[in-house]
Protein backbone atom coordinates (compact mmCIF):
# COMPACT_ATOMS: atom_id res chain seq x y z
CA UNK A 1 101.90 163.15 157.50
CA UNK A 2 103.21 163.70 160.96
CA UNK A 3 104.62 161.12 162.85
CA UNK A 4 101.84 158.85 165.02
CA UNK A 5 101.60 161.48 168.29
CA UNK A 6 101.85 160.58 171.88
CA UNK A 7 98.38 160.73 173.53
CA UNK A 8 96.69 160.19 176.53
CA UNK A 9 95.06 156.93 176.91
CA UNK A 10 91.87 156.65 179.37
CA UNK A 11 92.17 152.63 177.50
CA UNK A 12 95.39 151.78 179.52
CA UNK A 13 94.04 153.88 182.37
CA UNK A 14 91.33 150.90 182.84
CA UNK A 15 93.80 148.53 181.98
CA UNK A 16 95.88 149.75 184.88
CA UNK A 17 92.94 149.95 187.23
CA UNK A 18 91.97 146.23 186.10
CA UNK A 19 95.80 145.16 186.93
CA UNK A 20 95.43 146.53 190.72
CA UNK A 21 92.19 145.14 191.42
CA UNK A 22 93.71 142.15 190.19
CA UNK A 23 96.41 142.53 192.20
CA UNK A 24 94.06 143.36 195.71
CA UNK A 25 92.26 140.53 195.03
CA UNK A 26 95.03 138.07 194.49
CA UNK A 27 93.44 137.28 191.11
CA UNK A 28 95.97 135.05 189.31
CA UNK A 29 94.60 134.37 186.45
CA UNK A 30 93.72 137.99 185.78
CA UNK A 31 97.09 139.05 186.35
CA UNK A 32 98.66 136.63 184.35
CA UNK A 33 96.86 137.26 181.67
CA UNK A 34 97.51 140.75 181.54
CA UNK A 35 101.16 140.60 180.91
CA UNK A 36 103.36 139.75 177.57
CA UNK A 37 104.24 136.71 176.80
CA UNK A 38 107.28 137.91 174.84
CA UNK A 39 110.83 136.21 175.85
CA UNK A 40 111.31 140.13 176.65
CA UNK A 41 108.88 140.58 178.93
CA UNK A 42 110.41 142.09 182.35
CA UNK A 43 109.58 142.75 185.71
CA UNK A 44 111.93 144.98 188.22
CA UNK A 45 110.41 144.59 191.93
CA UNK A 46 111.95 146.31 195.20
CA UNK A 47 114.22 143.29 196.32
CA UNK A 48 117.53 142.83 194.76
CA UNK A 49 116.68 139.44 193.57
CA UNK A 50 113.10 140.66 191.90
CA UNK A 51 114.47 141.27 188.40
CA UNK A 52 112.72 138.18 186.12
CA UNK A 53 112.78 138.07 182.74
CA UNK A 54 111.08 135.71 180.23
CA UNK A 55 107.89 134.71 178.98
CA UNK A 56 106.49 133.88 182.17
CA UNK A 57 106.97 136.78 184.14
CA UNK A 58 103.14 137.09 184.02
CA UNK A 59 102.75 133.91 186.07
CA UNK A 60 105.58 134.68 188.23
CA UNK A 61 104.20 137.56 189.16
CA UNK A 62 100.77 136.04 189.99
CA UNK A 63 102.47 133.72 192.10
CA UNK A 64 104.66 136.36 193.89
CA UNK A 65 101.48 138.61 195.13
CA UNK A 66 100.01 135.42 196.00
CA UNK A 67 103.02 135.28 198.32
CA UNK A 68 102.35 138.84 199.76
CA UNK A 69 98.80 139.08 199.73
CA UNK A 70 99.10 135.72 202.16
CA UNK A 71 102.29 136.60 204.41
CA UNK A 72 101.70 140.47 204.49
CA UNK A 73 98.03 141.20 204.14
CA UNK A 74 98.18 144.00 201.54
CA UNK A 75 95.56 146.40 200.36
CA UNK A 76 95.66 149.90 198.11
CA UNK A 77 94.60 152.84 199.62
CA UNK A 78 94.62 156.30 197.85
CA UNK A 79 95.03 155.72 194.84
CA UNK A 80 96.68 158.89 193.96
CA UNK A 81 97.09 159.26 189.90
CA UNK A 82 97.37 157.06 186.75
CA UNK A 83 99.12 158.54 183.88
CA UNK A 84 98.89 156.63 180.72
CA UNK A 85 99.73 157.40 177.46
CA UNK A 86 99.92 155.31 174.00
CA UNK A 87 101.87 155.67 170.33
CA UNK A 88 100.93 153.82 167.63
CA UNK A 89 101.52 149.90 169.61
CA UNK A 90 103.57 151.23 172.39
CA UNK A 91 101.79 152.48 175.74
CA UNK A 92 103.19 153.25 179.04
CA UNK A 93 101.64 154.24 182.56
CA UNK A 94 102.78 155.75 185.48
CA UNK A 95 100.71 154.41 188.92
CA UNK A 96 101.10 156.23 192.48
CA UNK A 97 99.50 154.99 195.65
CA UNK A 98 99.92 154.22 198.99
CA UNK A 99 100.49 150.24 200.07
CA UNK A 100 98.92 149.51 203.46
CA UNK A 101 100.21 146.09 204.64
CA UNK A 102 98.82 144.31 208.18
CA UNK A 103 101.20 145.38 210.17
CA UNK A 104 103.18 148.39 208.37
CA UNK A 105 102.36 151.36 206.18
CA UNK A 106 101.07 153.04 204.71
CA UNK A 107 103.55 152.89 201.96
CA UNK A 108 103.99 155.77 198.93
CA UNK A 109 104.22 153.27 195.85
CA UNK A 110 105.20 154.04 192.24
CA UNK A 111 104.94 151.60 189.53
CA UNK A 112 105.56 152.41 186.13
CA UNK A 113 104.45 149.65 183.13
CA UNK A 114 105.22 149.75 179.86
CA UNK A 115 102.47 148.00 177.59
CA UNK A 116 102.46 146.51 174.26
CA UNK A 117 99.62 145.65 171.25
CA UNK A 118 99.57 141.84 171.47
CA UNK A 119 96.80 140.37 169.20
CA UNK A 120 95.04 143.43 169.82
CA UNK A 121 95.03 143.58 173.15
CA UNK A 122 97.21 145.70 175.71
CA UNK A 123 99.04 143.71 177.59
CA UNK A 124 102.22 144.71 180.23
CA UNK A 125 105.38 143.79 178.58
CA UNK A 126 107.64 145.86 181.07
CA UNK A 127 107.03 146.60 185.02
CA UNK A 128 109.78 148.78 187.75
CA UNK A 129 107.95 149.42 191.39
CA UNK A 130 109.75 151.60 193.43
CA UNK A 131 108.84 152.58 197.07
CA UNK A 132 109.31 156.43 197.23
CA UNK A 133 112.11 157.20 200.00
CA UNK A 134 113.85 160.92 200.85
CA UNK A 135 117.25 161.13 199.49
CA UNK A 136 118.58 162.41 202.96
CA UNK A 137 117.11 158.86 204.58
CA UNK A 138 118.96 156.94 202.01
CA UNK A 139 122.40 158.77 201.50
CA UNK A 140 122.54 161.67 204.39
CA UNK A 141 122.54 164.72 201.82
CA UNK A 142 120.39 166.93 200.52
CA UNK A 143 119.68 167.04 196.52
CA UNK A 144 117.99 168.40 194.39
CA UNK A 145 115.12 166.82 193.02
CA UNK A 146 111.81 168.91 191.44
CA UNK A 147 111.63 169.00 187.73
CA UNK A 148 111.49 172.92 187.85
CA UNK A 149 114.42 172.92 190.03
CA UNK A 150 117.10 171.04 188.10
CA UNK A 151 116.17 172.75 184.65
CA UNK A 152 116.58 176.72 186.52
CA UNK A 153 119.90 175.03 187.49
CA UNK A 154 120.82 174.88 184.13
CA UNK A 155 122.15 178.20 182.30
CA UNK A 156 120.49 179.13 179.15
CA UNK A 157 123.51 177.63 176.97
CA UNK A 158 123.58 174.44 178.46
CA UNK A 159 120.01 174.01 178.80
CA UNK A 160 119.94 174.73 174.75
CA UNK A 161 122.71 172.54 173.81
CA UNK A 162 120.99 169.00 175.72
CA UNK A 163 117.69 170.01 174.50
CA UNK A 164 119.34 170.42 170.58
CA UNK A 165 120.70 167.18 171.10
CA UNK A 166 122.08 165.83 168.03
CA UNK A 167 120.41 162.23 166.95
CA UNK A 168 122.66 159.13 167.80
CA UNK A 169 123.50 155.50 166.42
CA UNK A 170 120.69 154.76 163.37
CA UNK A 171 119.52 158.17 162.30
CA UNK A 172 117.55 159.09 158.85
CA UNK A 173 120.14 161.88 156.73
CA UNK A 174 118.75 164.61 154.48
CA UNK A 175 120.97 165.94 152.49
CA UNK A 176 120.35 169.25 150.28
CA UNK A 177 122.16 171.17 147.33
CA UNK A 178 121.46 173.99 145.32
CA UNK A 179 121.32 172.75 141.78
CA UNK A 180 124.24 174.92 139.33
CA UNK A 181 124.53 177.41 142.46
CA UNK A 182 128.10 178.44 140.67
CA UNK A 183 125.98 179.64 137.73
CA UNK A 184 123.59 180.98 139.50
CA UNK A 185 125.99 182.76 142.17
CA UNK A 186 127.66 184.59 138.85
CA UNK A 187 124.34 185.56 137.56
CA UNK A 188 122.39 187.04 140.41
CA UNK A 189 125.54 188.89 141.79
CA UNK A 190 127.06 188.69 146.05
CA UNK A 191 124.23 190.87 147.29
CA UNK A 192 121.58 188.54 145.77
CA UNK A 193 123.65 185.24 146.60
CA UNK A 194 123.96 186.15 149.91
CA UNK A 195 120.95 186.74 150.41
CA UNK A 196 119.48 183.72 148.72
CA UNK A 197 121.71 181.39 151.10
CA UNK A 198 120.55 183.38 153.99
CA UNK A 199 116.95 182.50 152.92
CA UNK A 200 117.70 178.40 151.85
CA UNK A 201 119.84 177.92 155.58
CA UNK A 202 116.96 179.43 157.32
CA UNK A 203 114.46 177.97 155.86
CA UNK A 204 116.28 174.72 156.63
CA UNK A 205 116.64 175.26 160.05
CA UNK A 206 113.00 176.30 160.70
CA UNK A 207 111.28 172.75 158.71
CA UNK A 208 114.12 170.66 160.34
CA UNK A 209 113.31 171.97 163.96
CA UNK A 210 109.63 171.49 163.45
CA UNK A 211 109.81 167.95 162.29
CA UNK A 212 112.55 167.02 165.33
CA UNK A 213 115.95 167.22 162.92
CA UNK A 214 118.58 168.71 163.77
CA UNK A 215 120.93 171.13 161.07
CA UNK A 216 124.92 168.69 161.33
CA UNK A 217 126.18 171.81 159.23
CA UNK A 218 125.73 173.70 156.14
CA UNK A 219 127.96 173.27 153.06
CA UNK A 220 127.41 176.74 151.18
CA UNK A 221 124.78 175.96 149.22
CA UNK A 222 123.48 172.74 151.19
CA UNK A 223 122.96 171.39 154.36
CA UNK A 224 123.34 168.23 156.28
CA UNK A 225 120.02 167.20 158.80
CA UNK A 226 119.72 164.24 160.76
CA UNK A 227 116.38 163.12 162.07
CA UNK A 228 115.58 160.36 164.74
CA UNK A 229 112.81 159.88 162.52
CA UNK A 230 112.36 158.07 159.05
CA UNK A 231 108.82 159.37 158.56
CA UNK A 232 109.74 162.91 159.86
CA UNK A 233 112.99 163.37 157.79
CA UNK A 234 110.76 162.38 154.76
CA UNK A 235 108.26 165.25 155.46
CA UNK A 236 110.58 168.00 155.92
CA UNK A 237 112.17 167.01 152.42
CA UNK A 238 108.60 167.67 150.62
CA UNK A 239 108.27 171.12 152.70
CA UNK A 240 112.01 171.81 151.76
CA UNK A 241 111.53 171.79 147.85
CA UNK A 242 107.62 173.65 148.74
CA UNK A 243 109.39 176.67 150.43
CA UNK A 244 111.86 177.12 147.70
CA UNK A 245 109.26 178.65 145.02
CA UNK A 246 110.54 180.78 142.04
CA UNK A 247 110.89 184.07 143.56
CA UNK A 248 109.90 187.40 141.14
CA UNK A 249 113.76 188.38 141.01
CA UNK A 250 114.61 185.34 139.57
CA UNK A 251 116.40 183.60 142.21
CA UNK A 252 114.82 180.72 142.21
CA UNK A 253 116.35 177.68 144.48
CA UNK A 254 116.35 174.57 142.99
CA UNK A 255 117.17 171.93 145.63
CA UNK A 256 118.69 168.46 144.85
CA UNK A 257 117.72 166.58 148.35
CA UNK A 258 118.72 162.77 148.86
CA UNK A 259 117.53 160.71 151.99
CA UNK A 260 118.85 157.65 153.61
CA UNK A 261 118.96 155.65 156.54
CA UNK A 262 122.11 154.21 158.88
CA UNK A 263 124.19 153.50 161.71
CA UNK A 264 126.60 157.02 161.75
CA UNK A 265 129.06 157.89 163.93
CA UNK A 266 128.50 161.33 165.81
CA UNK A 267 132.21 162.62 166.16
CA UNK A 268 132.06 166.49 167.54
CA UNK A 269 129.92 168.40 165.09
CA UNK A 270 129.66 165.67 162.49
CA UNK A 271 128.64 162.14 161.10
CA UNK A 272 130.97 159.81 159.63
CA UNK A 273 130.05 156.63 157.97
CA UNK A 274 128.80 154.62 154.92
CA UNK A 275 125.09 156.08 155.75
CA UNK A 276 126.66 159.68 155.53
CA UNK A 277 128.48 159.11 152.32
CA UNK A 278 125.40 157.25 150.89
CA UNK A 279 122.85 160.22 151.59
CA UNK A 280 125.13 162.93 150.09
CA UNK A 281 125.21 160.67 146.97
CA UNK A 282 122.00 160.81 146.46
CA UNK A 283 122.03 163.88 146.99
CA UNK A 284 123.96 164.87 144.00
CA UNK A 285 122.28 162.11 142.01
CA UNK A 286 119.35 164.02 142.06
CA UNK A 287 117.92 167.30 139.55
CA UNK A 288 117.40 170.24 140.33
CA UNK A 289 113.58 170.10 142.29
CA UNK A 290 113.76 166.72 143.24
CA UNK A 291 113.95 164.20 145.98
CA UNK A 292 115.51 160.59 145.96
CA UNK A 293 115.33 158.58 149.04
CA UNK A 294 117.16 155.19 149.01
CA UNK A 295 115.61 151.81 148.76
CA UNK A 296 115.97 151.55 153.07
CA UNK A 297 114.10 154.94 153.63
CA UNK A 298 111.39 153.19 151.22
CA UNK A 299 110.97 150.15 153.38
CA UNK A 300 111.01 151.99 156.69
CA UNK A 301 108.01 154.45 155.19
CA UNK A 302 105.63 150.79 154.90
CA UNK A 303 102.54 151.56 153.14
CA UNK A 304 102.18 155.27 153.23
CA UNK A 305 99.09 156.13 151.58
CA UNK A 306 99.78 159.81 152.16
CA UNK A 307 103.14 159.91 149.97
CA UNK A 308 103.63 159.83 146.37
CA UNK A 309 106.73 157.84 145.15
CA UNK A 310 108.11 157.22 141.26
CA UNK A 311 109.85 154.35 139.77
CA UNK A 312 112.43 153.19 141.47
CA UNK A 313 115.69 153.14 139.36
CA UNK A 314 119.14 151.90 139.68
CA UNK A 315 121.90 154.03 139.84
CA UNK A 316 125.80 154.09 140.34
CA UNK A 317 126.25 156.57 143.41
CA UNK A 318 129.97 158.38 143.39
CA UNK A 319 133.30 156.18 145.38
CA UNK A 320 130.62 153.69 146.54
CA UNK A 321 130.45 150.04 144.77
CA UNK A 322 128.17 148.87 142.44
CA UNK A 323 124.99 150.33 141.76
CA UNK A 324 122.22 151.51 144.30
CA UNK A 325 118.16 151.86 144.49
CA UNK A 326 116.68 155.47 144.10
CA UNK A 327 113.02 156.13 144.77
CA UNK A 328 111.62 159.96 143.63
CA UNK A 329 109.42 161.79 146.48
CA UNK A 330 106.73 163.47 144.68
């Protein structure tokens, strides 16, 4: 199973639309309501001093186009585009219109909200309004500024390398190995051997880049992926050890892959770290065919109806203390 996708979300669209009328009407309960009551909550205005955090930002903010609505007169016209999308209990929205106020406007406005699952029910946990202004009115120079524009800026190379970028901080590992590949490179011969490798780093590098991972480096007869993703890092194992089917020749690849989850450092083109060590453990622990994930990738999958795990089992992983929790992936 895929990770949960991003879609478009005509529900937060009407939540947004409910959020300005409440706002044109100076409806302060409505508006209230509407926002998180998490100490996180957050709302960014246009004044240097509008920046209020806390769990009753949604009051505040009531209170504040109260404020305006009575001292400035304010009313939406044009109401220009709402973009809103949802994951899983995550939602965000981007709102353009114009402000009219009594005696000034009209205004090009942008608000963008970021909206949270709260008892089942959307509500804002996150607002930034911005009043859209030409950079040559605010700093005297010309920039660029389109989407389309700044990417043709960039040259091929450099546009591949930021788009390839490698995973940071907590990042899910996947380690592979080709079981008894010293046996096997003796037996099938260079020509074969070479070939085979070509074959397991490609195949590699084709699951990984579907599922969002990104090939660290190969080790010969392995590889080293990192994935921002728990969940995604998981499914490319199981395609991993599908693709590598017993081939007519006899060069069958039997992959040891071990999975696990941790803060690493990202030092050139490497990881360093406990996590790193930890995966590649696993790794090894493993037979020839098989997965292990660690006990952490376990608890990060939740109930996940769509896997099939085996027993968990205790193991003593290579120059790291005591002994550690392996789960199979069937």
């Amino acid at each position: 199973m895929h990770d949960v996708p991003i879609t478009e979300s005509p529900e937060l669209q009407a939540v947004c639309r409910r959020w300005m009328k409440a706002l044109t009407d100076n409806d302060a309960a409505t508006l209230a309501n509407l926002y998180s009551r998490s100490a996180a909550a957050t709302y960014l205005g246009t004044d240097n001093e509008e920046l209020w955090v806390g769990r009753d930002v949604g009051l505040a903010v009531s209170r504040h186009w109260a404020e305006v609505a009575t001292k400035l007169g304010v009313t939406f016209v044009e109401l220009a585009e709402i973009d809103a999308y949802e994951n899983g209990a995550t939602g965000w929205a981007l709102v353009r219109s114009n402000f009219v106020f009594a005696d000034h406007g009209p205004f090009p406005f942008r608000t963008t909200l970021v909206f949270v699952l709260e008892d089942g029910t959307w509500r804002i946990a996150q607002v930034h309004n911005s009043v859209s202004t030409d950079n040559f009115d605010n700093v005297g120079i010309h920039m660029t500024t389109t989407l389309e524009e700044l990417v043709e800026a960039l040259d091929d190379e450099s546009a591949s390398k930021l788009r390839s970028a490698v995973p940071q901080g907590t990042v899910t590992l996947m380690f592979t190995d080709i079981e008894d590949s010293t046996k096997l490179a003796v037996r099938l011969g260079d020509e074969v051997w070479s070939s085979m490798i070509r074959h397991h780093d490609r195949t590699i590098d084709e699951i990984a880049a579907r599922h969002g991972g990104v090939v660290v480096k190969t080790l010969g007869d392995g590889a080293m992926v990192a994935f921002n993703s728990t969940r995604a890092a998981v499914t490319a194992a199981r395609e991993v050890q599908a693709a590598f089917q017993p081939a007519a020749d006899g060069s069958e690849i039997r992959a040891r892959i071990g999975l696990h989850v941790g803060d690493a450092v990202h030092t050139g083109d490497d990881y360093l770290g406990v996590a790193v060590n930890k995966a590649a453990r696993i790794a090894a622990a493993a037979r020839g065919g098989e997965t292990l994930i660690s006990d952490t990738v376990r608890m990060l999958l939740g109930e996940s109806p769509e896997l099939d795990f085996g027993a968990p089992f205790e193991t003593k992983l290579k120059g790291l203390p005591g002994t550690h929790t392996v789960i199979p992936l069937r």
